[in-house]
PDB file of N, CA and C in Angstrom:
ATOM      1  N   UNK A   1       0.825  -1.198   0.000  1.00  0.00           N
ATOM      2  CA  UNK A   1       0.000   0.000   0.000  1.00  0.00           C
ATOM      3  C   UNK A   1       0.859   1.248   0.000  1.00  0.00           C
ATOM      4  N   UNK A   2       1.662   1.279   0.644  1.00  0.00           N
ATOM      5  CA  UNK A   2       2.679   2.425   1.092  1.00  0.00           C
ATOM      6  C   UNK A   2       3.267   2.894  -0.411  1.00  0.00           C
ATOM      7  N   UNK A   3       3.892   1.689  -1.148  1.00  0.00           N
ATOM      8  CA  UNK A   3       4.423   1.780  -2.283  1.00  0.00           C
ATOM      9  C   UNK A   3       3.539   2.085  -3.268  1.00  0.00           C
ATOM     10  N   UNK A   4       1.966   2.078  -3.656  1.00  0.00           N
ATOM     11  CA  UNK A   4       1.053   2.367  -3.949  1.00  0.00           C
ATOM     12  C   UNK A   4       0.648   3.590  -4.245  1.00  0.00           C
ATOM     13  N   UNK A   5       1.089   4.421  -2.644  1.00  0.00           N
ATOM     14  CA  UNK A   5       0.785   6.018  -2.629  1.00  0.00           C
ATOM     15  C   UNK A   5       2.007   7.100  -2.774  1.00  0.00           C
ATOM     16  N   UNK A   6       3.251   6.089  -2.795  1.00  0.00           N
ATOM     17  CA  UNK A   6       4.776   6.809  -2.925  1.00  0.00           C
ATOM     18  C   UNK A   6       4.979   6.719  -4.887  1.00  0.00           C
ATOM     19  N   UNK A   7       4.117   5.773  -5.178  1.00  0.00           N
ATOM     20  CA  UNK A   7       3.935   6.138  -6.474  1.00  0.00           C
ATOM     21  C   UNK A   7       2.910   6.562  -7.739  1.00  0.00           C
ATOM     22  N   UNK A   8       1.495   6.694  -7.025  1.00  0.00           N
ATOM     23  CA  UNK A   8       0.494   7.684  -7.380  1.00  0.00           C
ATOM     24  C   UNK A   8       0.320   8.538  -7.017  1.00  0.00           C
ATOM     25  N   UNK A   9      -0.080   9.544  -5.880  1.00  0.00           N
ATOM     26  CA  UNK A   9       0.356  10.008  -4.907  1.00  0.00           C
ATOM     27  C   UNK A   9       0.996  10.996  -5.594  1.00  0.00           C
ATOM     28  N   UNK A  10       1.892  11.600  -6.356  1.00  0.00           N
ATOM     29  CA  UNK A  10       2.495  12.395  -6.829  1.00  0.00           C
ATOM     30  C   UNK A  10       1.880  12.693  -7.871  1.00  0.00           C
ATOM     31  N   UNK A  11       1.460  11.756  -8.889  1.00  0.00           N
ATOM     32  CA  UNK A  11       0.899  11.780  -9.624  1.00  0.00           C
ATOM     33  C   UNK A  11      -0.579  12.484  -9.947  1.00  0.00           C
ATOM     34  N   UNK A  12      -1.027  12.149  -9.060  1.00  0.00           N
ATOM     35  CA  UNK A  12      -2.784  12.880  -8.817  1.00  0.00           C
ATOM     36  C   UNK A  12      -2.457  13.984  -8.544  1.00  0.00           C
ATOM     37  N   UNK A  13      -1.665  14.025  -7.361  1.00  0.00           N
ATOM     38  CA  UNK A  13      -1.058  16.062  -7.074  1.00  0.00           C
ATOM     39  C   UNK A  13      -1.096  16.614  -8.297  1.00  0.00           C
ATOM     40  N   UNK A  14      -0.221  16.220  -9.547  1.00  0.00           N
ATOM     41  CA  UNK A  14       0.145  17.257 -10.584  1.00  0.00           C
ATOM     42  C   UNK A  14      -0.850  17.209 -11.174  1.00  0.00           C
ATOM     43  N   UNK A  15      -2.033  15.912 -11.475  1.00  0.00           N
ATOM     44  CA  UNK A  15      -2.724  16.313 -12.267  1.00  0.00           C
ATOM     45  C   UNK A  15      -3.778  17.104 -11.870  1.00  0.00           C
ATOM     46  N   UNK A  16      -3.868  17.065 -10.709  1.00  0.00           N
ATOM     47  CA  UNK A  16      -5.291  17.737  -9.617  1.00  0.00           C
ATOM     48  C   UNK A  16      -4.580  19.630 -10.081  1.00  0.00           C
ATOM     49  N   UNK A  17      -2.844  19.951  -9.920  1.00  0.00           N
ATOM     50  CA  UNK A  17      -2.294  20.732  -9.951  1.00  0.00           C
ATOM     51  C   UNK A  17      -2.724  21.547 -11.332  1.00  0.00           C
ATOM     52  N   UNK A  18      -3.054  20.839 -12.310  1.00  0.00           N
ATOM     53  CA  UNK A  18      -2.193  21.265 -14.119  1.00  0.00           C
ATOM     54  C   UNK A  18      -4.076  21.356 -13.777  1.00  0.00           C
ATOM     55  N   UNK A  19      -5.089  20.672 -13.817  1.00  0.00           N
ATOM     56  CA  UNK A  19      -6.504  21.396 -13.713  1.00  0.00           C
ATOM     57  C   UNK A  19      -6.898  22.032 -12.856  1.00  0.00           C
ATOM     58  N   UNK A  20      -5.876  22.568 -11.708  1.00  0.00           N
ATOM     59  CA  UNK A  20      -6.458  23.719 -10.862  1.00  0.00           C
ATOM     60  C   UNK A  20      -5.962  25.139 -12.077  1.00  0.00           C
ATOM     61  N   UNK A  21      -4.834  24.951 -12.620  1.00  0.00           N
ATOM     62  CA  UNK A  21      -4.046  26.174 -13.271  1.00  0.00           C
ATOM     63  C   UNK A  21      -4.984  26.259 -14.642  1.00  0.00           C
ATOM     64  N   UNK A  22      -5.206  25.154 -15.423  1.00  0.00           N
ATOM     65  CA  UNK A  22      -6.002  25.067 -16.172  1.00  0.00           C
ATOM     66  C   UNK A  22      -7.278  26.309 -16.043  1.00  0.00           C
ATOM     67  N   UNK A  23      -8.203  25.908 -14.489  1.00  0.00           N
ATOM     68  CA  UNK A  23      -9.278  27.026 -14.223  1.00  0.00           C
ATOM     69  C   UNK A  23      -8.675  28.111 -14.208  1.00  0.00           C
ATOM     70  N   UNK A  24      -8.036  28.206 -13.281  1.00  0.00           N
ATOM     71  CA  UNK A  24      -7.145  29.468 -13.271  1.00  0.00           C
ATOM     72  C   UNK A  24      -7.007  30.501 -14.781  1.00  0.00           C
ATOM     73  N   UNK A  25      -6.683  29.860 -15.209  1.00  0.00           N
ATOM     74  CA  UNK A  25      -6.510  30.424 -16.675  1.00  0.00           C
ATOM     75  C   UNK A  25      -7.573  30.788 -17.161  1.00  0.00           C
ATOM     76  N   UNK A  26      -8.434  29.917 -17.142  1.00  0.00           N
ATOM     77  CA  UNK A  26     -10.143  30.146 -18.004  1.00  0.00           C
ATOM     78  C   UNK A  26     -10.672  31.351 -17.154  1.00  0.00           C
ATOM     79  N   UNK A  27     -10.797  31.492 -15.596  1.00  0.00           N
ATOM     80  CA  UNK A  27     -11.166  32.371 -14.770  1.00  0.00           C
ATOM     81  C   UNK A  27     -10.480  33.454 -15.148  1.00  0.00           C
ATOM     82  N   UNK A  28      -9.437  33.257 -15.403  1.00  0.00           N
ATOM     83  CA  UNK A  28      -8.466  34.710 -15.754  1.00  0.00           C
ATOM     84  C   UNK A  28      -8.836  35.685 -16.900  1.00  0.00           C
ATOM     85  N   UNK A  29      -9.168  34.886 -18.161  1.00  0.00           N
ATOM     86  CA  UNK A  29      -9.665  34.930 -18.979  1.00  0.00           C
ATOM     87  C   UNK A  29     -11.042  36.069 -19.291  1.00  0.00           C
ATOM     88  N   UNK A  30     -11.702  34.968 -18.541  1.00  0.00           N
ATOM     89  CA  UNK A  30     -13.117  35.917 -18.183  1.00  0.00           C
ATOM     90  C   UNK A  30     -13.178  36.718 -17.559  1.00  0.00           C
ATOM     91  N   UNK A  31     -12.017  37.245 -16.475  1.00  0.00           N
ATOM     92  CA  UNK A  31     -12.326  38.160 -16.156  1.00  0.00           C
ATOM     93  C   UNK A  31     -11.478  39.350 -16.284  1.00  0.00           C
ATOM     94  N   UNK A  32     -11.048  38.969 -17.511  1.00  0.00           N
ATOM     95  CA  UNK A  32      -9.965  40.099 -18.523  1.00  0.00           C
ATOM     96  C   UNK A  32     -11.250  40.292 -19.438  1.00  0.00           C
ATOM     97  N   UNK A  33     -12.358  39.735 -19.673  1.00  0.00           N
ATOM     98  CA  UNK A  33     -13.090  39.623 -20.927  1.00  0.00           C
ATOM     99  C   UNK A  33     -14.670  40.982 -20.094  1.00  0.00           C
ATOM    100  N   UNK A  34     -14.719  40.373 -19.012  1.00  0.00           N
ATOM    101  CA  UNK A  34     -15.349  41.477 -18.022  1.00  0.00           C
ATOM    102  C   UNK A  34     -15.333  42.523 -18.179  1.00  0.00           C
ATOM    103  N   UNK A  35     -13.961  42.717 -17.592  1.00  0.00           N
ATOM    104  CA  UNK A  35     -13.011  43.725 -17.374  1.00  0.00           C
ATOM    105  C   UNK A  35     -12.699  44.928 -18.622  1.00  0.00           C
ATOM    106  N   UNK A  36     -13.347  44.321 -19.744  1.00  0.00           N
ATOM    107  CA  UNK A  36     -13.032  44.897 -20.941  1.00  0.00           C
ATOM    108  C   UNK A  36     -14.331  45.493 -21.378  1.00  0.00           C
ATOM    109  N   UNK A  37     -15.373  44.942 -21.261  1.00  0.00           N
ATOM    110  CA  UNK A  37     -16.501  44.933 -21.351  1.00  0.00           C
ATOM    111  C   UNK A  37     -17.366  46.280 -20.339  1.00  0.00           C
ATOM    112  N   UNK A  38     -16.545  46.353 -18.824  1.00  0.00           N
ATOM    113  CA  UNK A  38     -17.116  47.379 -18.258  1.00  0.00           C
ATOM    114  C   UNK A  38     -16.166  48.566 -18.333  1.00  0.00           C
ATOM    115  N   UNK A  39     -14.945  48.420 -19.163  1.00  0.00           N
ATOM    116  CA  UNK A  39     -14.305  49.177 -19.318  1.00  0.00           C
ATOM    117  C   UNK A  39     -15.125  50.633 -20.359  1.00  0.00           C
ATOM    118  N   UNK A  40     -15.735  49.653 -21.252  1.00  0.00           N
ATOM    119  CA  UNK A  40     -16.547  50.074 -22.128  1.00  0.00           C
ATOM    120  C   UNK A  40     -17.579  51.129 -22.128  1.00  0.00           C
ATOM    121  N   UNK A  41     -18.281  50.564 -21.099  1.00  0.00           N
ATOM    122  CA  UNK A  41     -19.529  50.924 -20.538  1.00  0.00           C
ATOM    123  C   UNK A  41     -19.357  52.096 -19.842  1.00  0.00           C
ATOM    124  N   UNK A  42     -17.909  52.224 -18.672  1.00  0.00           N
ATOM    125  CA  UNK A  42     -17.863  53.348 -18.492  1.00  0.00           C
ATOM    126  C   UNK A  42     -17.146  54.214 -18.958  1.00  0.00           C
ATOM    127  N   UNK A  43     -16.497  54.242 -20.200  1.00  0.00           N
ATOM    128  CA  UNK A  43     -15.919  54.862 -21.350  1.00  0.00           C
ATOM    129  C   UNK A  43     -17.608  55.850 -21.873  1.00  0.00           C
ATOM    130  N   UNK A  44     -18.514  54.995 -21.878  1.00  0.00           N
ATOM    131  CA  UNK A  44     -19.589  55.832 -22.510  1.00  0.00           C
ATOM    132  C   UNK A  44     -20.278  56.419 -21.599  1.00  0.00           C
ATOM    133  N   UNK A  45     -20.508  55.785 -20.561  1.00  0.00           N
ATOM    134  CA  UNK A  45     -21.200  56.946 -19.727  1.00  0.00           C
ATOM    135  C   UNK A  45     -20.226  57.976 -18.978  1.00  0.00           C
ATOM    136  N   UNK A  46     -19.107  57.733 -19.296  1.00  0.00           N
ATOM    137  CA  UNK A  46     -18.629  59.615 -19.170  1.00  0.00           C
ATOM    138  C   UNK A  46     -18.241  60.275 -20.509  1.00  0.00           C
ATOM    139  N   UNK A  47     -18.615  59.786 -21.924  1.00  0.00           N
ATOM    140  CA  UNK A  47     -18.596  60.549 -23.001  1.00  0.00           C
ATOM    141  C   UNK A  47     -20.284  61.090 -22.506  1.00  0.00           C
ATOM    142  N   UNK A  48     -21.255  60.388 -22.222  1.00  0.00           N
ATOM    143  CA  UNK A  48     -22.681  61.405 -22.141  1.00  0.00           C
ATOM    144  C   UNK A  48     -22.599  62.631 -21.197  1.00  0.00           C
ATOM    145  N   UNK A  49     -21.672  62.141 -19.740  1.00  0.00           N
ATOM    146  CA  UNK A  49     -21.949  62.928 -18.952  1.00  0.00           C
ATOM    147  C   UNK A  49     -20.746  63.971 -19.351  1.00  0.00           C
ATOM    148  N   UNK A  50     -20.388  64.037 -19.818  1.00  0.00           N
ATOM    149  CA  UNK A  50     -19.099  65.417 -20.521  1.00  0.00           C
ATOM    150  C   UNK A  50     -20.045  66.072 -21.603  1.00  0.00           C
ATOM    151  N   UNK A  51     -21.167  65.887 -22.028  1.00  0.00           N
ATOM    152  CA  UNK A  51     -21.776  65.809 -22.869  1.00  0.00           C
ATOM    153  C   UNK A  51     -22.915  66.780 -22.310  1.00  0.00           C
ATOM    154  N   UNK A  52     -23.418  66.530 -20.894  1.00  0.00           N
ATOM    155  CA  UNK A  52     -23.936  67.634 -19.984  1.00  0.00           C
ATOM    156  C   UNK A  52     -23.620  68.392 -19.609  1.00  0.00           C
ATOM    157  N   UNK A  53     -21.869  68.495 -19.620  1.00  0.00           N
ATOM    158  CA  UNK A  53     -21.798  69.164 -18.822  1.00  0.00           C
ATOM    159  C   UNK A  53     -22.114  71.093 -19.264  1.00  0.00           C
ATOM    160  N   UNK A  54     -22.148  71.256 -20.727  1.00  0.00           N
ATOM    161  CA  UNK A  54     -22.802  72.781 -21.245  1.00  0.00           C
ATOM    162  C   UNK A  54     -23.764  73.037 -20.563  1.00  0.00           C
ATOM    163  N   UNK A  55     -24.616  71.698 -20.181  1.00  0.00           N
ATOM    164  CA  UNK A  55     -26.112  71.987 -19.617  1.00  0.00           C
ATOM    165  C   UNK A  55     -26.229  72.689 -18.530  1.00  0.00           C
ATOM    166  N   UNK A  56     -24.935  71.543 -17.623  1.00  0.00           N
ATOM    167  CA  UNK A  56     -24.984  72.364 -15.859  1.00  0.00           C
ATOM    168  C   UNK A  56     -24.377  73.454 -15.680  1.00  0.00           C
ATOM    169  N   UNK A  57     -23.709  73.974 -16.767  1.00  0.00           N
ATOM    170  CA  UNK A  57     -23.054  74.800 -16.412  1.00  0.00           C
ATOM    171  C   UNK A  57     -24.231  76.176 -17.074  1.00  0.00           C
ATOM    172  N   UNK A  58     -25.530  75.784 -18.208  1.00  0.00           N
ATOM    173  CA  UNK A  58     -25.767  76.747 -18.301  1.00  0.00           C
ATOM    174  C   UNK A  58     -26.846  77.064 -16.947  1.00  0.00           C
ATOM    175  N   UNK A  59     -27.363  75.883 -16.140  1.00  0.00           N
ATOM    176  CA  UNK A  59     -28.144  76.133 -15.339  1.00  0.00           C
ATOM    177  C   UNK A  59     -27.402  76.513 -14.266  1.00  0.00           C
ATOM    178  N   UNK A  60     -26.188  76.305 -13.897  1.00  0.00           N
ATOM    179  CA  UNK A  60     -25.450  77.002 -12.517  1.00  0.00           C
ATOM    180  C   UNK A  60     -25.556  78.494 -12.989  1.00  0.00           C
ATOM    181  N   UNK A  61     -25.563  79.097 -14.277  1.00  0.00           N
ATOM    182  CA  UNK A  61     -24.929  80.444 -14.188  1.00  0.00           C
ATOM    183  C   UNK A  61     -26.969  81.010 -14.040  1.00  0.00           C
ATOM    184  N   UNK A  62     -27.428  80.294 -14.730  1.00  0.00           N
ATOM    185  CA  UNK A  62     -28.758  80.725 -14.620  1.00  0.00           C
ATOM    186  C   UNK A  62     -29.421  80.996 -12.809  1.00  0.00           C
ATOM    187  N   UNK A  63     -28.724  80.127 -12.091  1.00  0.00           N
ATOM    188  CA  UNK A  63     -29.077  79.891 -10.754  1.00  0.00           C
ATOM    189  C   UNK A  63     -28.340  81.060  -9.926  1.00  0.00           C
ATOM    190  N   UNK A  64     -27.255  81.026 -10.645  1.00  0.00           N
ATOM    191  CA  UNK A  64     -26.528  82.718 -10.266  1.00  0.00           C
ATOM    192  C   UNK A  64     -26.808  83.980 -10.406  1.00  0.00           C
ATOM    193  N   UNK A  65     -27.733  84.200 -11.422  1.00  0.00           N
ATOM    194  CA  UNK A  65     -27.939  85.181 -11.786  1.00  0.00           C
ATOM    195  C   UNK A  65     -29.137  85.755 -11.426  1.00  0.00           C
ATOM    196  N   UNK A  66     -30.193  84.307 -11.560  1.00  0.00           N
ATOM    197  CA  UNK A  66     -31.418  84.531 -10.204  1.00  0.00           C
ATOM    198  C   UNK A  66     -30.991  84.926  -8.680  1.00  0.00           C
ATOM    199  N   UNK A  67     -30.232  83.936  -8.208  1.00  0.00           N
ATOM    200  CA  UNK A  67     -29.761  84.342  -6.790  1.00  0.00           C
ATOM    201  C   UNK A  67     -29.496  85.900  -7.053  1.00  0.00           C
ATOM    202  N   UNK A  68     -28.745  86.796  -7.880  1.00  0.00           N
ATOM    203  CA  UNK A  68     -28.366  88.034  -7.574  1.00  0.00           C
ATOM    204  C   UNK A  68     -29.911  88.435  -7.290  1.00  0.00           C
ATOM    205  N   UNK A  69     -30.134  88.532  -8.791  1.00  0.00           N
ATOM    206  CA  UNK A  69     -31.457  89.386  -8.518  1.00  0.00           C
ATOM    207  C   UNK A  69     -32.567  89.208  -7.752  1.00  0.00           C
ATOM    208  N   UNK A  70     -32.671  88.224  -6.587  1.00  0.00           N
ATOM    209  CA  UNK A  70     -33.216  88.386  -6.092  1.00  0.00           C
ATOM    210  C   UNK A  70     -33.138  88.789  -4.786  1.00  0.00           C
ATOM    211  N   UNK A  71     -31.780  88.884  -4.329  1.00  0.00           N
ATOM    212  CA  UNK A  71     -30.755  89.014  -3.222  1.00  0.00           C
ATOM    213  C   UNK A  71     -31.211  90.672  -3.180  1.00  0.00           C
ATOM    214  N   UNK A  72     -30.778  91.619  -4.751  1.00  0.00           N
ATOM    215  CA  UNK A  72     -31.420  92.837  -4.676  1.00  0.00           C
ATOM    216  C   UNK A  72     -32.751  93.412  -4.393  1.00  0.00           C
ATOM    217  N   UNK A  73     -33.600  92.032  -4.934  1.00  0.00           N
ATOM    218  CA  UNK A  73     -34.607  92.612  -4.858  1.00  0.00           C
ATOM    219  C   UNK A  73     -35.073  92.446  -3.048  1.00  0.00           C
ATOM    220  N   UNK A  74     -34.874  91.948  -2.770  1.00  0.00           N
ATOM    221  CA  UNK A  74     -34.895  91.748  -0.994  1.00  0.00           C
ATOM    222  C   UNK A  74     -34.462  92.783  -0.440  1.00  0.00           C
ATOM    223  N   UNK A  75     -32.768  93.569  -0.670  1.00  0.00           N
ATOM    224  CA  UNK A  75     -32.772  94.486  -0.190  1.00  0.00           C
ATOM    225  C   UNK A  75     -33.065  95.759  -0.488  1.00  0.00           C
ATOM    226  N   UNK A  76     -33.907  96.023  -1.649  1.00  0.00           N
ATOM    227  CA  UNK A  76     -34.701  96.780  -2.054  1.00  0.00           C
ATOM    228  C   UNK A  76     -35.965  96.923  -1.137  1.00  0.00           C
ATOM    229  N   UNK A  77     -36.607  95.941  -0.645  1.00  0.00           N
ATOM    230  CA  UNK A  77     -37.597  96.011  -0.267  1.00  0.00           C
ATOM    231  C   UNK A  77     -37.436  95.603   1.290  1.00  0.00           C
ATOM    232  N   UNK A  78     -36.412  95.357   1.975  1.00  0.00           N
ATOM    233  CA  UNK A  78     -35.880  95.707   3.131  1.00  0.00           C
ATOM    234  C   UNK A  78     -35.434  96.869   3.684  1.00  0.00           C
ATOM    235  N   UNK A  79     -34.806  97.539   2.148  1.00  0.00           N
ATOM    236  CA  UNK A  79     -34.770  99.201   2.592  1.00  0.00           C
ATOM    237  C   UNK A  79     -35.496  99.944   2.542  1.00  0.00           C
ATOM    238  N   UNK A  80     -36.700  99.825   2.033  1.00  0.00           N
ATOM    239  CA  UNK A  80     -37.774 100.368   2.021  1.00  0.00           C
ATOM    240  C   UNK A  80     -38.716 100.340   3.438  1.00  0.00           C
ATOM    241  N   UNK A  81     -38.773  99.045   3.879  1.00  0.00           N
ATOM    242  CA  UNK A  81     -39.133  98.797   5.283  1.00  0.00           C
ATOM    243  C   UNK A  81     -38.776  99.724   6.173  1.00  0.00           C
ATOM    244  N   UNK A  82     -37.290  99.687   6.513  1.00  0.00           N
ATOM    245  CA  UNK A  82     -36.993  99.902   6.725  1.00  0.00           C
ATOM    246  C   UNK A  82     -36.994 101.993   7.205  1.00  0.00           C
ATOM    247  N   UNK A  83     -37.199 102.291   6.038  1.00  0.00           N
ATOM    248  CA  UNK A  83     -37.343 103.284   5.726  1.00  0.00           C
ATOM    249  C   UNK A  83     -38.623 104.241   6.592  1.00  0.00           C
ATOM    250  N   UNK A  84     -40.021 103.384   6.392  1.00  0.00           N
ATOM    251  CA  UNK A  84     -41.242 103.260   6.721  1.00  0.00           C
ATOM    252  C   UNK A  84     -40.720 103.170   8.235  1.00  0.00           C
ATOM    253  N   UNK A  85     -40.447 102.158   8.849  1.00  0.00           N
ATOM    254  CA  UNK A  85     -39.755 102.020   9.907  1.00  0.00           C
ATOM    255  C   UNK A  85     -39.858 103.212  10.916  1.00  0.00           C
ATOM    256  N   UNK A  86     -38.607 103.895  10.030  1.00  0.00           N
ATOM    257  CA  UNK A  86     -37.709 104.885  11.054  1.00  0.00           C
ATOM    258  C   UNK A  86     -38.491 106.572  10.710  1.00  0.00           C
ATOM    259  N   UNK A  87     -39.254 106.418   9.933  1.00  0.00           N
ATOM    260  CA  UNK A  87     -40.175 107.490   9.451  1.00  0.00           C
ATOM    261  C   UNK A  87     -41.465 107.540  10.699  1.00  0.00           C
ATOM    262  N   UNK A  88     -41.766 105.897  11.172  1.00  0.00           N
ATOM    263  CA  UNK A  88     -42.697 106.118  12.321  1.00  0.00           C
ATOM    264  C   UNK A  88     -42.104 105.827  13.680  1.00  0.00           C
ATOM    265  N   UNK A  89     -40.804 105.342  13.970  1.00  0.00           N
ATOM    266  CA  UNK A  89     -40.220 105.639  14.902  1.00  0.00           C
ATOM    267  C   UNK A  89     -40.162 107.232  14.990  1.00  0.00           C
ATOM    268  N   UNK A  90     -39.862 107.707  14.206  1.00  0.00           N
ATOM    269  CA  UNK A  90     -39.391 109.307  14.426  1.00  0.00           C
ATOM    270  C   UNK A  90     -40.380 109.774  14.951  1.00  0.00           C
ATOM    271  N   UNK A  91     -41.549 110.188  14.554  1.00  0.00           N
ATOM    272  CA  UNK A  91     -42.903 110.379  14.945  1.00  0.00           C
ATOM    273  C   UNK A  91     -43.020 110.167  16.351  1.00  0.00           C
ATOM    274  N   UNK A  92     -43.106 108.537  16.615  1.00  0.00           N
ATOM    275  CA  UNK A  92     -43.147 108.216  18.058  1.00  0.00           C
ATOM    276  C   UNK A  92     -42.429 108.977  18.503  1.00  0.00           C
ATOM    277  N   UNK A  93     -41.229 108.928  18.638  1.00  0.00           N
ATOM    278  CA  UNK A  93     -40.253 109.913  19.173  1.00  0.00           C
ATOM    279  C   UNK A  93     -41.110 111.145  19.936  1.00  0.00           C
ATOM    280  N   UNK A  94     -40.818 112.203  18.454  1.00  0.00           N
ATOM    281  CA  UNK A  94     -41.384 113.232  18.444  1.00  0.00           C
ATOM    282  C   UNK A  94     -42.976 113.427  19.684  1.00  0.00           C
ATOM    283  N   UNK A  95     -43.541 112.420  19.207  1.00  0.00           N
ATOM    284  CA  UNK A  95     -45.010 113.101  19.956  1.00  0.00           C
ATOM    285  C   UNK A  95     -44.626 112.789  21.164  1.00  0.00           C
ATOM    286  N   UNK A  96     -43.746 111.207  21.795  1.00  0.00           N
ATOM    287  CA  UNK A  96     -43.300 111.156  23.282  1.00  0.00           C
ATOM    288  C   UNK A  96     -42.530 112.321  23.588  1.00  0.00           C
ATOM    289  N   UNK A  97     -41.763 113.129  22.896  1.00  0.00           N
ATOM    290  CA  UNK A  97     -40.709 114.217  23.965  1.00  0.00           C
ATOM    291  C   UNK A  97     -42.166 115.377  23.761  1.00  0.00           C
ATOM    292  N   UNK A  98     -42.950 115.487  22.739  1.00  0.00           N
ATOM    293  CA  UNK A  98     -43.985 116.580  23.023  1.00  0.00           C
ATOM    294  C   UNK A  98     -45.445 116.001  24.689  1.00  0.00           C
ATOM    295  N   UNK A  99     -45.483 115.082  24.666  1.00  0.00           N
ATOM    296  CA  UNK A  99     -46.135 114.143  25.778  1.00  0.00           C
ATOM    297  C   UNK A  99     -45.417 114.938  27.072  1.00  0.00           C
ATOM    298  N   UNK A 100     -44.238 114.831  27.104  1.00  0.00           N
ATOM    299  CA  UNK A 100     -43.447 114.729  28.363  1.00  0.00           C
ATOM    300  C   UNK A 100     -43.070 116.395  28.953  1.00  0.00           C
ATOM    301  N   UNK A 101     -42.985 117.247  27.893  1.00  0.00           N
ATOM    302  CA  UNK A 101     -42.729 118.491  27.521  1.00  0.00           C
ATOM    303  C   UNK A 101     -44.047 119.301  28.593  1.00  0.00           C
TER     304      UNK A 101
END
């Protein structure tokens, strides 16, 4: 028996060995073949999205240009408040030092 496995025994190793490398190879294969395949895929979806990008950039400046004008128009109409404000503060004023007078 001993002599049995001192001389198969080696034998099965290499061949168990030469069809593990065998997969190896085929696995390798496929996933060079993958690998090529999603290479692809995202090759094109950043030719589309470079392809937007005129878009975002015309809606960032559009979003900028709203933000101004409306930033003015706020303090347009904050200074105006404002204005109203200190026009009837004054008043108050006025009639309290005539009250006290």
């Amino acid at each position: 028996m001993l002599e049995f496995l001192e001389l198969y025994l080696p034998i099965v190793i290499y061949v168990l060995l030469i069809i593990l490398l065998i997969i190896g190879i085929i696995l390798g294969m496929r996933i060079i073949s993958a690998m090529d395949k999603i290479d692809a895929v995202l090759d094109n979806v950043q030719r589309k999205v470079n392809s937007l990008n005129g878009l975002f950039s015309v809606i960032d400046f559009t979003t900028d240009k709203i933000s101004a004008f409306s930033d003015k128009v706020v303090d347009v109409i904050s200074g105006f408040i404002s204005k109203i404000g200190r026009r009837k503060n004054s008043k108050y004023v006025e009639e309290e030092d005539e009250f006290y007078e």
